[in-house]
Protein backbone atom coordinates (compact mmCIF):
# COMPACT_ATOMS: atom_id res chain seq x y z
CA UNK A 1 148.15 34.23 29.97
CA UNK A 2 149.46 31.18 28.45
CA UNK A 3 149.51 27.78 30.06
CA UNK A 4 152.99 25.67 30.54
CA UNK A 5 152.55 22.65 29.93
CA UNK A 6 155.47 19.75 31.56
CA UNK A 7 155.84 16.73 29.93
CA UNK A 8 156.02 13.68 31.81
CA UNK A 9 159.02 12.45 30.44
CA UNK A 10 160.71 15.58 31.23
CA UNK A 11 159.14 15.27 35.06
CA UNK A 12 160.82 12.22 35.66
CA UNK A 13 163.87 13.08 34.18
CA UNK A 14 164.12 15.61 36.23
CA UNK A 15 163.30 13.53 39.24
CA UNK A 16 165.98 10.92 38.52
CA UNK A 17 168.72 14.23 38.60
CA UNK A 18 167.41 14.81 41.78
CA UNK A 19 167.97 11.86 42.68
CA UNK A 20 171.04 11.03 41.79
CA UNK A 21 171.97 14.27 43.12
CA UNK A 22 171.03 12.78 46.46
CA UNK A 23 172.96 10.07 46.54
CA UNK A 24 175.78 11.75 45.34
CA UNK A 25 175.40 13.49 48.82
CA UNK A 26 174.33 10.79 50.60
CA UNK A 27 177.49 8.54 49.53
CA UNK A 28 179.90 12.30 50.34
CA UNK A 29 178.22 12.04 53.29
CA UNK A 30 178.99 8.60 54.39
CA UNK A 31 182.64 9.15 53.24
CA UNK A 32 182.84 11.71 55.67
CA UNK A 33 181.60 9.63 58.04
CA UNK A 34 183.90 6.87 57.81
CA UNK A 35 187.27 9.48 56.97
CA UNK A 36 186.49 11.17 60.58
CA UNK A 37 185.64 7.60 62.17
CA UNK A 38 182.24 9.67 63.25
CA UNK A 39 179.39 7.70 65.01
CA UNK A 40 177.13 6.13 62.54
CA UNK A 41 174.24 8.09 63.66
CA UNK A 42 176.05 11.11 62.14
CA UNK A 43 174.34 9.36 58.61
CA UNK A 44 171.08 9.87 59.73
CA UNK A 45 171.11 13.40 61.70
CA UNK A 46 173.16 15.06 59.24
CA UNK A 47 170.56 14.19 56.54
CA UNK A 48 169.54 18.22 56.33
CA UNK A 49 173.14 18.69 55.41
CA UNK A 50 172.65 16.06 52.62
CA UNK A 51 169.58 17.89 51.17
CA UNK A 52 171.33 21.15 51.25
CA UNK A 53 174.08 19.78 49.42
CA UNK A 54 171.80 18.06 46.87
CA UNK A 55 170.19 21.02 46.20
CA UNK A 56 173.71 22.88 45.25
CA UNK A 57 174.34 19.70 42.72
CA UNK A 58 171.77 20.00 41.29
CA UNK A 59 171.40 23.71 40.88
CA UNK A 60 175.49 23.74 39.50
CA UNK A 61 173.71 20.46 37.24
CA UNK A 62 171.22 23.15 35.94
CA UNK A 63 173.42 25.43 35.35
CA UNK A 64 175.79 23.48 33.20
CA UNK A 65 172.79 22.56 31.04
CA UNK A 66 171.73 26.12 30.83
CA UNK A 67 175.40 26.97 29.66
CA UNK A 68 175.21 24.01 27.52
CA UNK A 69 171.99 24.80 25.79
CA UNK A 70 173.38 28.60 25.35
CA UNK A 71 176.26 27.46 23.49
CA UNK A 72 173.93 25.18 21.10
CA UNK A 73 171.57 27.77 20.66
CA UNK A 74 174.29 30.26 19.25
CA UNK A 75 175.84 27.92 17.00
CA UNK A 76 172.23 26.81 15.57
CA UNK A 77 172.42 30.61 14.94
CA UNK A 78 175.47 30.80 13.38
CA UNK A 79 174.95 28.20 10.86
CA UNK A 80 171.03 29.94 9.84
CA UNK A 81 172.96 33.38 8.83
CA UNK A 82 175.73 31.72 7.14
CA UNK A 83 173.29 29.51 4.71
């Protein structure tokens, strides 16, 4: 079986996504906090909300990019059979 190998420029790319797909959360969730004049402890117990919600970023993120590299890959395509 072959062996896949992870660059570690791509692993912390990947890791800043992530994280910026936290904070995009984390600042939502704040919003929401201050819109509905919640208790400030609503920040901190809500936090598996956050997560959840960071995790849906940044699978719609991957997705796009997936989408994205489709598209490229078809036109690279395109060009080959018309040379």
């Amino acid at each position: 079986m072959k062996d896949i190998n992870i660059s570690a420029k791509r692993i912390k790319t990947e890791m800043f996504t992530l994280l910026v797909c936290f904070f995009i959360g984390f600042a939502a969730n704040i919003g929401a906090v201050i819109y509905y004049k919640s208790a400030v402890i609503e920040i901190i117990t809500s936090l598996p909300y956050v997560l959840v919600f960071m995790v849906a970023i940044y699978c719609l993120w991957s997705f796009l990019r997936l989408i994205k590299w489709l598209i490229a890959g078809k036109s690279r395509k395109s060009l080959q059979t018309k040379n």
